[in-house]
C-alpha atoms as a PDB file:
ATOM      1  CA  UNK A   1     128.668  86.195 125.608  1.00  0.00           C
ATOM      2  CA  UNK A   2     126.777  88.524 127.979  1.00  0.00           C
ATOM      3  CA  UNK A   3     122.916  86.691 128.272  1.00  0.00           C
ATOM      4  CA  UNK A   4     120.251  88.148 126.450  1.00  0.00           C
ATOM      5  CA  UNK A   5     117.983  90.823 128.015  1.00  0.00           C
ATOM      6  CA  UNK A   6     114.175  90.061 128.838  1.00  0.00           C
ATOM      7  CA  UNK A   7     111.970  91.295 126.123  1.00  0.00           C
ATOM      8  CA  UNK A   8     109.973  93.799 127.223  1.00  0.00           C
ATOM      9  CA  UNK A   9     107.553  96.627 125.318  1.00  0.00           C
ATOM     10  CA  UNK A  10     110.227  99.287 126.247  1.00  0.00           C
ATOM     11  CA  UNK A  11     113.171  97.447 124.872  1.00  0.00           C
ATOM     12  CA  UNK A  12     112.786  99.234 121.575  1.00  0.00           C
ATOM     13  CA  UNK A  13     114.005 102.611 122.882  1.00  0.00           C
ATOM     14  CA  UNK A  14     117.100 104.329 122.750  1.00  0.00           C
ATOM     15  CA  UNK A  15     119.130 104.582 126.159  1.00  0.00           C
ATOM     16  CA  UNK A  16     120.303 107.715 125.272  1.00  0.00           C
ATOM     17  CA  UNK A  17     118.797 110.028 122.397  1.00  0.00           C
ATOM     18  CA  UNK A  18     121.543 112.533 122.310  1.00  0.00           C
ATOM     19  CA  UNK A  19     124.721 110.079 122.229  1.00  0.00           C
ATOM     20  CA  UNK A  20     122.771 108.871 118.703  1.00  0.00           C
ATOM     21  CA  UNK A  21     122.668 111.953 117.710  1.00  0.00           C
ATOM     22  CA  UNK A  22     126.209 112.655 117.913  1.00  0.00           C
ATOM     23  CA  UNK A  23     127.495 109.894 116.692  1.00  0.00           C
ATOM     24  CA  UNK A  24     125.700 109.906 113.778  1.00  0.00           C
ATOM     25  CA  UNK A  25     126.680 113.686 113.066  1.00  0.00           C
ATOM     26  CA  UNK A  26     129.660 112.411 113.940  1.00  0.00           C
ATOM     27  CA  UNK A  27     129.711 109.744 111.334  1.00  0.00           C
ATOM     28  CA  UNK A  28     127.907 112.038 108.554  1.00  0.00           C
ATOM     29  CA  UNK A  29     130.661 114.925 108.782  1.00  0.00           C
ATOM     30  CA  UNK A  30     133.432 112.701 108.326  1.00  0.00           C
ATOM     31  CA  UNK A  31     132.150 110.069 105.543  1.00  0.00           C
ATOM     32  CA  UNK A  32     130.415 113.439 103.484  1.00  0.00           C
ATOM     33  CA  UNK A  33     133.788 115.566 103.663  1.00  0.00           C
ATOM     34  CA  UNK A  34     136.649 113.088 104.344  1.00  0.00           C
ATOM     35  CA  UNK A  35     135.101 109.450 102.981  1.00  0.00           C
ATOM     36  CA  UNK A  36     133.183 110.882  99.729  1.00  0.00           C
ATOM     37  CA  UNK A  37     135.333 113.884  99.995  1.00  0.00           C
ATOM     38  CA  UNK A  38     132.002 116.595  99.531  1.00  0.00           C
ATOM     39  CA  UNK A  39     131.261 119.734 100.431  1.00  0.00           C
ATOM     40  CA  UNK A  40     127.815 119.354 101.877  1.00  0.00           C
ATOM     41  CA  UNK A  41     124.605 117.161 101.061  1.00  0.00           C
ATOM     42  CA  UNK A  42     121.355 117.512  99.689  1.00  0.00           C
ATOM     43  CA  UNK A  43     118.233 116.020 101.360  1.00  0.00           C
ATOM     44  CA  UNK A  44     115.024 115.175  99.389  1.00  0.00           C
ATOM     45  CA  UNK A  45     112.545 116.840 101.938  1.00  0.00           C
ATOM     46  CA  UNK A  46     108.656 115.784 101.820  1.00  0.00           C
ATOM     47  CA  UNK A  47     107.407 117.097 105.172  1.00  0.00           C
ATOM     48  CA  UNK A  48     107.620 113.221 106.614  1.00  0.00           C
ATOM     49  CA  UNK A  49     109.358 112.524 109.823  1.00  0.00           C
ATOM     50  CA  UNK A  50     112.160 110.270 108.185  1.00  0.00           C
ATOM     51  CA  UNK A  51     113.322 113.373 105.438  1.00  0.00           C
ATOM     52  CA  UNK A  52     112.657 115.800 108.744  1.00  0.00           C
ATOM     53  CA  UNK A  53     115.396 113.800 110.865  1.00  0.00           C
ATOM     54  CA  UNK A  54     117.553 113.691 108.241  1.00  0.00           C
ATOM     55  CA  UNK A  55     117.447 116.922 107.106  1.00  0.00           C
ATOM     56  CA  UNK A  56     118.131 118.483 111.087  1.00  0.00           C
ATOM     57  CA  UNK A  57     121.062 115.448 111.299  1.00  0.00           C
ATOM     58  CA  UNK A  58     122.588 116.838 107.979  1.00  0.00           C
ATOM     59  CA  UNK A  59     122.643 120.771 109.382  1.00  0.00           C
ATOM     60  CA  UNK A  60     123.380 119.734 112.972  1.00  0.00           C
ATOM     61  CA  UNK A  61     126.179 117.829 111.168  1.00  0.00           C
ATOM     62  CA  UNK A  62     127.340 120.606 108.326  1.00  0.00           C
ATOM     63  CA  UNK A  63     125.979 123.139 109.231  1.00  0.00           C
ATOM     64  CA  UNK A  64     123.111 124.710 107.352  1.00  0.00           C
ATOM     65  CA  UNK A  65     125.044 127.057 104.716  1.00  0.00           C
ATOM     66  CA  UNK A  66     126.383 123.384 103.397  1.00  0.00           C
ATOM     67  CA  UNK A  67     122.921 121.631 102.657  1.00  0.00           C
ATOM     68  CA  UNK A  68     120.242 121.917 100.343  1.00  0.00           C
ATOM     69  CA  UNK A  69     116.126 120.886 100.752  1.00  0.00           C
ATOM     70  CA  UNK A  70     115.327 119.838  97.600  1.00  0.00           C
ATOM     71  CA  UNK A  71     111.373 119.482  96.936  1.00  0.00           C
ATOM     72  CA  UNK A  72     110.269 117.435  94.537  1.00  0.00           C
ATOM     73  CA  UNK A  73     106.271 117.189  93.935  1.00  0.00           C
ATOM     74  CA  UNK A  74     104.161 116.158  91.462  1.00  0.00           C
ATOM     75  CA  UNK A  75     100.715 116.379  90.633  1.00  0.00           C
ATOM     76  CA  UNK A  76      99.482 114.001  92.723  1.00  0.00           C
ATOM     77  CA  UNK A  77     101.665 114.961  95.709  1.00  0.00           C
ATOM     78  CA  UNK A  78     100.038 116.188  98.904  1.00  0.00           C
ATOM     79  CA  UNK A  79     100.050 120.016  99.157  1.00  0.00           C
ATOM     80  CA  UNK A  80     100.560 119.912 102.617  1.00  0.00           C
ATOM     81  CA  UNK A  81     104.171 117.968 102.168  1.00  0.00           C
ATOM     82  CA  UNK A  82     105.410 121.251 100.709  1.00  0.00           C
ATOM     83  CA  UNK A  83     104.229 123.226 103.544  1.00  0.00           C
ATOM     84  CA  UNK A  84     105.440 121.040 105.981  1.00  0.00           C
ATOM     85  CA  UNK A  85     109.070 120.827 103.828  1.00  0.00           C
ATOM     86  CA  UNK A  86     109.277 124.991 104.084  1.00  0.00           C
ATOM     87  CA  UNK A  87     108.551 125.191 107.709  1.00  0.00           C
ATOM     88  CA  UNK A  88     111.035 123.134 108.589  1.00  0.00           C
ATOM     89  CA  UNK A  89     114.061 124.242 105.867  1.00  0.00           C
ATOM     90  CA  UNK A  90     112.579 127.724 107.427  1.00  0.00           C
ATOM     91  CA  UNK A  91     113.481 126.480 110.968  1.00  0.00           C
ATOM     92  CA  UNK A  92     116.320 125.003 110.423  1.00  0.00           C
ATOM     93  CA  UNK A  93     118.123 128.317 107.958  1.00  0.00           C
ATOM     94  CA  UNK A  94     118.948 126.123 104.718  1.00  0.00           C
ATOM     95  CA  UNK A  95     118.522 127.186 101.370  1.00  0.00           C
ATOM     96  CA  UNK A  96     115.566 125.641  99.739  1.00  0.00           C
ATOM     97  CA  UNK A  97     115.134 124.682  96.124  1.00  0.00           C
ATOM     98  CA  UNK A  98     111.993 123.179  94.413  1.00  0.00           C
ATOM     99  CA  UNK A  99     111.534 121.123  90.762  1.00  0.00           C
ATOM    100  CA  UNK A 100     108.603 119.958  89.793  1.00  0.00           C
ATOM    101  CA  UNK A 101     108.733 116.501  88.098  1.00  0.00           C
ATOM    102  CA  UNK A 102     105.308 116.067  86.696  1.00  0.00           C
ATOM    103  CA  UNK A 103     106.417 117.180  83.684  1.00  0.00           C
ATOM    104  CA  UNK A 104     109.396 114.397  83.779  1.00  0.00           C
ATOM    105  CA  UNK A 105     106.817 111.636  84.550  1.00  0.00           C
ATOM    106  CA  UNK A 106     104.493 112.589  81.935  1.00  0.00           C
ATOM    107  CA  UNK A 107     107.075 112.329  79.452  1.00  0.00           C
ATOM    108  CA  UNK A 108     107.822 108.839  80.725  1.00  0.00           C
ATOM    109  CA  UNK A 109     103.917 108.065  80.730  1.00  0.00           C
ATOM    110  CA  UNK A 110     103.619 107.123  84.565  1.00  0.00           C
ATOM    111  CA  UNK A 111     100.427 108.432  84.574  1.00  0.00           C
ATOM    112  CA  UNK A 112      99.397 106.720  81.064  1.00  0.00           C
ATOM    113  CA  UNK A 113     100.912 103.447  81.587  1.00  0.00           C
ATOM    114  CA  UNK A 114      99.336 103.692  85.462  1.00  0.00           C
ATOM    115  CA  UNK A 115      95.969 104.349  84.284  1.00  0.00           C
ATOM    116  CA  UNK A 116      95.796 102.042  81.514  1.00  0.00           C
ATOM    117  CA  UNK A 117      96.469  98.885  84.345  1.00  0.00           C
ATOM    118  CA  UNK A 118      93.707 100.734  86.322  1.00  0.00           C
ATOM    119  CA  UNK A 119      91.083 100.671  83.592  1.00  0.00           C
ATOM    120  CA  UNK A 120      91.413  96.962  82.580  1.00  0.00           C
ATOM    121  CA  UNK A 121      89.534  96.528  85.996  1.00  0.00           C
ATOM    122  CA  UNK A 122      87.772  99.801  86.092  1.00  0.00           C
ATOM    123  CA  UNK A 123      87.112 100.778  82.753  1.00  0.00           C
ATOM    124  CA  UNK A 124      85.349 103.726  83.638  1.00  0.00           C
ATOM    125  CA  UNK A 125      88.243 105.411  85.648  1.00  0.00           C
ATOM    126  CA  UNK A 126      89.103 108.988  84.648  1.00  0.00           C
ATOM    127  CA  UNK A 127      92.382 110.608  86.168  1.00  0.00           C
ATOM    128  CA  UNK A 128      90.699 113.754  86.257  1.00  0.00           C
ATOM    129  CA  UNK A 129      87.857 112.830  88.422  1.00  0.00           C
ATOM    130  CA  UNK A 130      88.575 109.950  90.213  1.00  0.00           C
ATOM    131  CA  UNK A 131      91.062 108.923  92.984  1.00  0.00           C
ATOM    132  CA  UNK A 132      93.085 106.210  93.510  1.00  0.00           C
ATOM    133  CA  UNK A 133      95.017 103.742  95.543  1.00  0.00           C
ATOM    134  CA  UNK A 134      96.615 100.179  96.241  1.00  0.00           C
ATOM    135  CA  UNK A 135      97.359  98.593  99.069  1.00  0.00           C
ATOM    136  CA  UNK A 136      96.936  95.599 101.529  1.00  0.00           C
ATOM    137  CA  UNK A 137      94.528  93.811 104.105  1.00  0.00           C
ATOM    138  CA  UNK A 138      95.385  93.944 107.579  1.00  0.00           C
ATOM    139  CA  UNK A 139      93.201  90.679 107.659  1.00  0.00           C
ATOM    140  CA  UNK A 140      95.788  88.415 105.935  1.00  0.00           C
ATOM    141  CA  UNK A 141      98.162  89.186 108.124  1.00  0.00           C
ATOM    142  CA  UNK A 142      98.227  86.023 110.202  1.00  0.00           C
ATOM    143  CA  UNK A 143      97.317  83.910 107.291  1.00  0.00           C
ATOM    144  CA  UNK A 144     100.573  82.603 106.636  1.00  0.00           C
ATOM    145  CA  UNK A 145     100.661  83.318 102.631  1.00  0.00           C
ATOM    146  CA  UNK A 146     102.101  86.376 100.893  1.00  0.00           C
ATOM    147  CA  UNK A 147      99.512  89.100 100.598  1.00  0.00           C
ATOM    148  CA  UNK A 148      96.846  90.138  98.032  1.00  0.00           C
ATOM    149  CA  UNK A 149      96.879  93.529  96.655  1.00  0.00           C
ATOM    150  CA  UNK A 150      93.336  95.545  96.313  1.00  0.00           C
ATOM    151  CA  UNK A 151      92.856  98.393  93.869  1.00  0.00           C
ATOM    152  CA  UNK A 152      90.633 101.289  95.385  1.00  0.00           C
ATOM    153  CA  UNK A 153      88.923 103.713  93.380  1.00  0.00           C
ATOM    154  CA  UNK A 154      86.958 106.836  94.463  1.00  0.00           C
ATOM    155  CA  UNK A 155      85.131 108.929  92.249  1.00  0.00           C
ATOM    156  CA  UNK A 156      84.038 112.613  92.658  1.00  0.00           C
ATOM    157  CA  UNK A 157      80.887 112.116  94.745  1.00  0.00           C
ATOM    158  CA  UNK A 158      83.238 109.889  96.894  1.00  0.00           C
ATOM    159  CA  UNK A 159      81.656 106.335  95.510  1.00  0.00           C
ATOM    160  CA  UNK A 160      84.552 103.592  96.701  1.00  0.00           C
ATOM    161  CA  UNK A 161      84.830 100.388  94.991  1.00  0.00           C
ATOM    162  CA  UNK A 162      87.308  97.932  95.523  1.00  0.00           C
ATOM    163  CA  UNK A 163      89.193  94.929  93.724  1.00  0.00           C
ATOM    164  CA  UNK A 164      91.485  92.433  93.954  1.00  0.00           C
ATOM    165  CA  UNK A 165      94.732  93.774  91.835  1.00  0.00           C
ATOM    166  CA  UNK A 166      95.361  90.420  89.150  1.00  0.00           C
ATOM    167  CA  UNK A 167      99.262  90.380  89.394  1.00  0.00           C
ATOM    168  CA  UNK A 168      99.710  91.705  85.854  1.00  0.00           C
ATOM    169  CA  UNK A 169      97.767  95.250  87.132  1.00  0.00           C
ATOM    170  CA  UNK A 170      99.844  95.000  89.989  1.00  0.00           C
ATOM    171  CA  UNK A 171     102.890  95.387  88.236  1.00  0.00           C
ATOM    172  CA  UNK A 172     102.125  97.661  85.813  1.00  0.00           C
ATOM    173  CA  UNK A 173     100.835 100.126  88.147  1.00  0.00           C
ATOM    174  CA  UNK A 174     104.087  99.840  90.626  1.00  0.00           C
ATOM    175  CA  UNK A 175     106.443  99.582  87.690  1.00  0.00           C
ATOM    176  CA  UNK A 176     104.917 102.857  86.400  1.00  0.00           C
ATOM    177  CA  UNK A 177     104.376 104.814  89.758  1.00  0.00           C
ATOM    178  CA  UNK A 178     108.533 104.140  90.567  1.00  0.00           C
ATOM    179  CA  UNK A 179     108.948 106.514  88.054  1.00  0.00           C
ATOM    180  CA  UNK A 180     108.380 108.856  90.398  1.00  0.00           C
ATOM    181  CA  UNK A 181     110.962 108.145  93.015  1.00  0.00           C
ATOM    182  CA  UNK A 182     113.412 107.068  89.996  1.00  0.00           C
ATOM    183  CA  UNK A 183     113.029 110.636  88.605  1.00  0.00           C
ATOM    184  CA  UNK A 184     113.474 112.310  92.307  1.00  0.00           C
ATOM    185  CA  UNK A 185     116.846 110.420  92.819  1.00  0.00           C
ATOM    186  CA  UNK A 186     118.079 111.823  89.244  1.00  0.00           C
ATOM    187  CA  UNK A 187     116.911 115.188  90.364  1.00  0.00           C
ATOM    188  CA  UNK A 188     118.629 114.778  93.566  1.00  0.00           C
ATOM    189  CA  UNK A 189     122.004 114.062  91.904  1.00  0.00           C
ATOM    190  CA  UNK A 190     121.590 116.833  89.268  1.00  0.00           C
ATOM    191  CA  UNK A 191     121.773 118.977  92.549  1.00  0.00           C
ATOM    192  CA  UNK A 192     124.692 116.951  94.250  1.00  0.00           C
ATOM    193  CA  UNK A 193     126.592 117.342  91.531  1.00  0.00           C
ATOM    194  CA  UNK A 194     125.891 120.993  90.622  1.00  0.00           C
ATOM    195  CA  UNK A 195     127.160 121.609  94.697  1.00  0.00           C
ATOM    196  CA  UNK A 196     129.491 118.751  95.038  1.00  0.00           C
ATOM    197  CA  UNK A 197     127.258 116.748  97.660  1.00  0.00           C
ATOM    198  CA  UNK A 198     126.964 114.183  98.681  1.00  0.00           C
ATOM    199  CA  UNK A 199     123.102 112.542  98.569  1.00  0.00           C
ATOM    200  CA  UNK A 200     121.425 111.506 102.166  1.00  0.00           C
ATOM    201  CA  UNK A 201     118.990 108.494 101.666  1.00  0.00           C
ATOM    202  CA  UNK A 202     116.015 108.932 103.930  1.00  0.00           C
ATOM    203  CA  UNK A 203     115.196 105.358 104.596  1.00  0.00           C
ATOM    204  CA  UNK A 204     114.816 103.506 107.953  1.00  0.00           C
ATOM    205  CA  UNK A 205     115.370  99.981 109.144  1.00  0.00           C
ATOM    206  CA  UNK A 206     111.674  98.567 108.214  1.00  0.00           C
ATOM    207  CA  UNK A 207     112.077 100.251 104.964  1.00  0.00           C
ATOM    208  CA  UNK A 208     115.159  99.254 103.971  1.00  0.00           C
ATOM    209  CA  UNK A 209     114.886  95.631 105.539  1.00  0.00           C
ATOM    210  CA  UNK A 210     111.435  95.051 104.232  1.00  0.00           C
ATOM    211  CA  UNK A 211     111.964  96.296 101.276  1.00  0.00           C
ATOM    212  CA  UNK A 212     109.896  99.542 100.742  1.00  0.00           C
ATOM    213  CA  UNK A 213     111.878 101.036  98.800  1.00  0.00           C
ATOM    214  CA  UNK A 214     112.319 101.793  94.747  1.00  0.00           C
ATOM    215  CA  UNK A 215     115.703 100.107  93.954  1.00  0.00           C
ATOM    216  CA  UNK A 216     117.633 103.336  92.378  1.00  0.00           C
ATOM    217  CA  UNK A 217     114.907 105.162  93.154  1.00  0.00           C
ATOM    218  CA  UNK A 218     114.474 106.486  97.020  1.00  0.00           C
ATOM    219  CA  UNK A 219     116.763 103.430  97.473  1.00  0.00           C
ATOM    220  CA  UNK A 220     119.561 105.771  95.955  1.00  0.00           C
ATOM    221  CA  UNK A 221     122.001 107.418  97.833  1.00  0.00           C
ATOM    222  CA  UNK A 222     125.482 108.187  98.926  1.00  0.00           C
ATOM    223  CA  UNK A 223     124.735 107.910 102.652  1.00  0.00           C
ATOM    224  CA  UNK A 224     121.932 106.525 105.126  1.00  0.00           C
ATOM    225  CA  UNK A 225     122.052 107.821 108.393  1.00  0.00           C
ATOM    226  CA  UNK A 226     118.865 106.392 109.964  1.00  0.00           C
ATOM    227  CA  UNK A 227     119.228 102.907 107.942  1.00  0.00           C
ATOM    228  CA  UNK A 228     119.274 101.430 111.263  1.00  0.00           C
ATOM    229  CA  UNK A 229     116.636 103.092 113.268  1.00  0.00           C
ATOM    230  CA  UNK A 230     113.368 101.646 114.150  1.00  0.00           C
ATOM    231  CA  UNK A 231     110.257 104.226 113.389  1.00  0.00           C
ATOM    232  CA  UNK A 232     110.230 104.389 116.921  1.00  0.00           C
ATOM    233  CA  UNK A 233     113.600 105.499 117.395  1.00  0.00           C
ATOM    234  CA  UNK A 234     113.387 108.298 114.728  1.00  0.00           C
ATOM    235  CA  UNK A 235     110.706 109.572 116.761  1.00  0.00           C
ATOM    236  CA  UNK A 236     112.651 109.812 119.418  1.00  0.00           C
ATOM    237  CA  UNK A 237     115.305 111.825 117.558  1.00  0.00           C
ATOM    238  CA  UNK A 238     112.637 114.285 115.528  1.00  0.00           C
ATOM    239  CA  UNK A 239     112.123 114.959 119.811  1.00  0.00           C
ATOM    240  CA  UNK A 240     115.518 115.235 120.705  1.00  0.00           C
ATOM    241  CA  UNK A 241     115.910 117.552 117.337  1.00  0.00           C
ATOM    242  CA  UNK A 242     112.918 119.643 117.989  1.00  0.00           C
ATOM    243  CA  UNK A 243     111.337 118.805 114.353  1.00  0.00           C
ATOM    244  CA  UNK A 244     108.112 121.123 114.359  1.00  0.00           C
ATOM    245  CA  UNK A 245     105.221 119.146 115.688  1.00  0.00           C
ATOM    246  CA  UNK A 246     102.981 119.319 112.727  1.00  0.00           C
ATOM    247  CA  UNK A 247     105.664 116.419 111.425  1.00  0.00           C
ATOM    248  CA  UNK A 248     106.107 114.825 114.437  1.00  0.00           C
ATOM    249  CA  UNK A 249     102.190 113.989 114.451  1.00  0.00           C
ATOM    250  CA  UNK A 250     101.827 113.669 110.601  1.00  0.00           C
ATOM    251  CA  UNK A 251     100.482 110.481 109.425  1.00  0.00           C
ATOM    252  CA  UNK A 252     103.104 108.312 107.653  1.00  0.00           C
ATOM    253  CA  UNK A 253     101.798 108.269 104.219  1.00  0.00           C
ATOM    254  CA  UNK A 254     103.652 107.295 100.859  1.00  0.00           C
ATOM    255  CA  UNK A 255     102.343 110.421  99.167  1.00  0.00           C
ATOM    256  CA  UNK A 256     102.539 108.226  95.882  1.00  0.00           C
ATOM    257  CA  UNK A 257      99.042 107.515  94.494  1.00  0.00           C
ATOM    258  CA  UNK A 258      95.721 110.019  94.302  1.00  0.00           C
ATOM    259  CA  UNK A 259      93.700 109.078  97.453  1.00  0.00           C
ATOM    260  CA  UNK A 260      94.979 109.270 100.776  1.00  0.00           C
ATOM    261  CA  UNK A 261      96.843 106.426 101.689  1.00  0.00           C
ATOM    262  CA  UNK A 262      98.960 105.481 105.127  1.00  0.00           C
ATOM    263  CA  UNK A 263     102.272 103.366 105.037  1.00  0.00           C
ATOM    264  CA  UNK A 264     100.235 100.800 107.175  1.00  0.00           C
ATOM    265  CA  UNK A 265      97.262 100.588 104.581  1.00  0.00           C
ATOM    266  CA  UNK A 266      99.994 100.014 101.668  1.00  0.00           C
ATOM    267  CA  UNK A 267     102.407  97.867 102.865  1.00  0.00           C
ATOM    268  CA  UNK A 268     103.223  96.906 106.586  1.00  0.00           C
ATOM    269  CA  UNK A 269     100.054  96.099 108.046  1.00  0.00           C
ATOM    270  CA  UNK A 270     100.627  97.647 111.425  1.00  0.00           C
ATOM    271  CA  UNK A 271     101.031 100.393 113.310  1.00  0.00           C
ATOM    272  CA  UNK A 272     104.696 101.410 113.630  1.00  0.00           C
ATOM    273  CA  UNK A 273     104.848 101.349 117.465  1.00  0.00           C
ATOM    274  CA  UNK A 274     103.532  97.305 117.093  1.00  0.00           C
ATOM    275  CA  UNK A 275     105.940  96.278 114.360  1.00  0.00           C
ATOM    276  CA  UNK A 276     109.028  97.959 115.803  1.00  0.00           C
ATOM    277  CA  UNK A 277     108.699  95.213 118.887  1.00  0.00           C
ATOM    278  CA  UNK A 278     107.564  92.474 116.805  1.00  0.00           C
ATOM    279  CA  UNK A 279     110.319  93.187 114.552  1.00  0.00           C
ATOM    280  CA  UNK A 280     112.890  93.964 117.318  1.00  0.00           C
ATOM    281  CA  UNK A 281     111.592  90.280 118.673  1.00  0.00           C
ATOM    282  CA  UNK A 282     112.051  88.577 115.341  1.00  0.00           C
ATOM    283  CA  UNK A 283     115.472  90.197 114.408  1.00  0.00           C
ATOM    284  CA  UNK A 284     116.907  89.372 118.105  1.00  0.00           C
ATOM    285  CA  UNK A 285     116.178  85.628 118.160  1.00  0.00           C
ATOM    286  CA  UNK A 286     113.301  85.968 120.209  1.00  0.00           C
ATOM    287  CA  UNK A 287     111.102  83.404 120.467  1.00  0.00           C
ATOM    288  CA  UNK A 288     107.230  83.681 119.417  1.00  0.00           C
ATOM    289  CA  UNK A 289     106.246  82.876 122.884  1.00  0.00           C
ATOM    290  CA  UNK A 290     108.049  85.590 124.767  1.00  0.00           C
ATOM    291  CA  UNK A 291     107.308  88.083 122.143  1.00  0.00           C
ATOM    292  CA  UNK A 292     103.070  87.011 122.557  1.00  0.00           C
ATOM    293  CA  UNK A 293     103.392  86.849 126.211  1.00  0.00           C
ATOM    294  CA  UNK A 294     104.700  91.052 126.493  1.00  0.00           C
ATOM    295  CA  UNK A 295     102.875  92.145 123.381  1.00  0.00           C
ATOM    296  CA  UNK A 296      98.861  90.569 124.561  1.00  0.00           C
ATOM    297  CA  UNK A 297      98.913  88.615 121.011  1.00  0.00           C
ATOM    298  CA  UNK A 298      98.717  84.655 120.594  1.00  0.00           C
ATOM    299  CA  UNK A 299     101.625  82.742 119.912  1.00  0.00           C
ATOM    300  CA  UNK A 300     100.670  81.370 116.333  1.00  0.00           C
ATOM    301  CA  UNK A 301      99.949  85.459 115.527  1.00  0.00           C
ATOM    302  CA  UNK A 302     103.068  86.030 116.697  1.00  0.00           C
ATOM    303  CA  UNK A 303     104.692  83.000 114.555  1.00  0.00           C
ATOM    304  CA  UNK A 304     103.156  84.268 111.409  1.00  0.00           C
ATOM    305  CA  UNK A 305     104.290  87.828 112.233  1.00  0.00           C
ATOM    306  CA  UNK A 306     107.794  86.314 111.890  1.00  0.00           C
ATOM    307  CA  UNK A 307     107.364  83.977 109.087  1.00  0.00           C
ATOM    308  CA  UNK A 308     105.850  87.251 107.255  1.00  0.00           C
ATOM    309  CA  UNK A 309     108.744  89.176 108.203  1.00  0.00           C
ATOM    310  CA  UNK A 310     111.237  86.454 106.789  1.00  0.00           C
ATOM    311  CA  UNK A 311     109.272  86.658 103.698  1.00  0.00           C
ATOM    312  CA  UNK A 312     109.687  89.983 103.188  1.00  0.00           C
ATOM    313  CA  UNK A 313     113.450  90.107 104.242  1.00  0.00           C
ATOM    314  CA  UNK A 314     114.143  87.267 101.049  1.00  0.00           C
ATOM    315  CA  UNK A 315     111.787  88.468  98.249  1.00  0.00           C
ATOM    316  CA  UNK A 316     113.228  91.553  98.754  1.00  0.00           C
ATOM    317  CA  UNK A 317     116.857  90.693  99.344  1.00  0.00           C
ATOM    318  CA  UNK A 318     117.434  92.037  95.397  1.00  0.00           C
ATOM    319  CA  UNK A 319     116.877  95.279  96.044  1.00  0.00           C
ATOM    320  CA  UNK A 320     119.621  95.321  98.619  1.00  0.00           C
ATOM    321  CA  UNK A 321     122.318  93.703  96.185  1.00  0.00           C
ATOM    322  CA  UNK A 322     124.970  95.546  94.582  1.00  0.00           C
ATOM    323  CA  UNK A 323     125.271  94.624  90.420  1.00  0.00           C
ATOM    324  CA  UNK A 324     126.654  91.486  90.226  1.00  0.00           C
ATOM    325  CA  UNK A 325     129.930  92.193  88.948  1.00  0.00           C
ATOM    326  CA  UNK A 326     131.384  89.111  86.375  1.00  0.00           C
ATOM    327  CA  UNK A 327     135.383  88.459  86.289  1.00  0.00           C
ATOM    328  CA  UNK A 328     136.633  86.632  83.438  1.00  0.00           C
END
C-alpha cells in the first residue's frame, strides 16, 4: 500500500480537469445508450452550477440534438434560475422545455400544509406578504450536538423575526416543501419516458453523502455523474466546460422557500471551499490534528467537524438505501 499523501489545502483539486471530463462522458454515453439502453437524457436545469455541469457533460457526451433542459419553477422559485437555465440551454444548442408545477403543489397543499406549521409560531404570517425561510446556526457548529433549526420570517416592510423551529414545525414544513422536488422528479420522468431517456441526477458528493437530498425526489435518477465530486471539483469542470460566468459566480442557494436563502445558511454550515478539505480530511482517515494544523482551525473544531460529519453520514444513511426487498 503506497503511503498516504500529506494533507495539504490544495489536495482537494483535480490533477487533471479534462481526463474527468472524458471519462465521465465516457461513462455517461455508454451506461445511457448501451447500460439503460436510451436514446438521450433529460436534465432538470435551475441555473445552479451542479444542473449547469451536468447539463454541458450530458451534450458533450450525446450530443445536444439527444438531450432535453427541462425547467421546472414554481411560484416561489427565483426568476433569475430561469434566466440563467435559457442562457445556458441557449449556449449549449439543446431544446428547451418548461412546466410549471405550482399548480401540481397546490393541489397537493405544499403551500397550505407549509403555512399552517408556520403560523402555529407566527400566527400572523400571510403567504402573500411575507417571506420565509429555515435553516441553521453556523454557531453550533462545534458544539458537538445535532443542530437546531430557526424559522425566519420577513414581512413586507422587511421586519425579520426569528424562532426556534419545535420539531413538529420542522417536519411539517420539510415534509410539505419535498413536494416540490417529488413533483420535479415525476415531471422529469414524464419527459424521459415521452423521449426514451434516461434521467441525470444533479447531485454531488456533500449532497448525496450528507444527505441533502429529497429521497425520490432530486434524489431520483437513472444516472449521477458528479455523485463523486467535491463542490470544488465541479467548479473546476463548469471552468474546463466554459459554463457562462453568471453560474459560475451564482450563489448556491436551494431556491426552495420565499426569502433568499444560501446552501450554507440551510444546511452545511460552511463555505464550500472549507468543507470540501475538512470533508476530504475526514473521509481520508485524516487525523483532526493534521487537518487543524493546514486549515488555521483548533484541533477540538476540527474533531467536532468530523463527529458532525459522521452524524450526518448515519442519520441520513436511509435515504441512500434501496427498498428493502423481503424473500420468503
Amino acid at each position: 500500500m503506497e503511503p498516504k499523501a500529506p494533507f495539504t489545502s490544495e489536495i482537494i483539486h483535480l490533477q487533471n480537469v479534462g481526463a474527468v471530463v472524458d471519462q465521465l462522458c465516457d461513462r455517461l454515453k455508454q451506461d445511457v445508450h448501451y447500460r439503460l439502453k436510451r436514446f438521450g437524457a433529460v436534465v432538470g436545469i435551475s441555473g445552479g452550477i451542479d444542473s449547469s455541469v451536468c447539463l454541458a457533460l450530458a451534450v458533450k457526451a450525446l450530443g445536444p440534438d439527444n438531450v432535453l433542459g427541462l425547467m421546472l419553477p414554481e411560484k416561489d422559485s427565483s426568476p433569475e434560475s430561469k434566466t440563467l437555465a435559457l442562457l445556458l440551454a441557449g449556449q449549449l444548442k439543446v431544446k428547451v422545455a418548461e412546466e410549471n408545477l405550482t399548480d401540481t403543489l397546490k393541489g397537493s397543499r405544499c403551500y397550505e400544509r407549509r403555512d399552517e406549521a408556520i403560523r402555529r409560531l407566527f400566527p400572523e404570517y400571510d403567504a402573500s406578504t411575507y417571506k420565509m425561510k429555515i435553516g441553521v446556526k453556523q454557531a453550533s457548529l462545534y458544539s458537538g450536538l445535532p443542530p437546531l433549526f430557526y424559522l425566519t420570517v420577513i414581512d413586507a416592510s422587511g421586519n425579520q423575526q426569528e424562532r426556534i423551529l419545535p420539531a413538529r414545525d420542522y417536519l411539517q414544513i420539510v415534509a410539505a416543501s419535498n413536494f416540490k422536488q417529488r413533483a420535479r422528479m415525476s415531471m422529469l420522468y414524464y419527459y424521459a419516458e415521452l423521449y426514451h431517456y434516461a434521467v441525470i441526477g444533479t447531485p454531488n458528493k456533500h449532497e448525496h453523502n450528507q444527505g441533502f437530498f429529497v429521497k425520490y425526489g432530486d434524489g431520483g435518477a437513472d444516472l449521477m455523474p458528479i455523485v463523486d465530486l467535491y463542490k470544488t471539483q465541479v467548479y473546476e469542470l463548469a471552468e474546463y466546460l466554459e459554463i457562462p460566468r453568471e453560474i459560475i459566480e451564482r450563489t448556491p442557494t436551494t431556491d426552495t422557500y420565499t426569502a433568499d436563502q444560501t446552501q450554507e445558511e440551510f444546511f452545511y454550515q460552511l463555505p464550500f471551499d472549507k468543507m470540501d478539505r475538512y470533508w476530504f480530511g475526514f473521509e481520508n482517515g485524516y487525523s483532526a490534528r493534521e487537518v487543524a494544523e493546514v486549515m488555521g482551525e483548533t484541533e477540538e473544531h476540527v474533531a467536532s467537524l468530523f463527529q458532525s460529519f459522521e452524524r450526518k453520514v448515519k442519520t441520513t444513511e436511509y435515504l441512500r438505501m434501496s427498498p428493502v426487498k423481503y424473500q420468503v
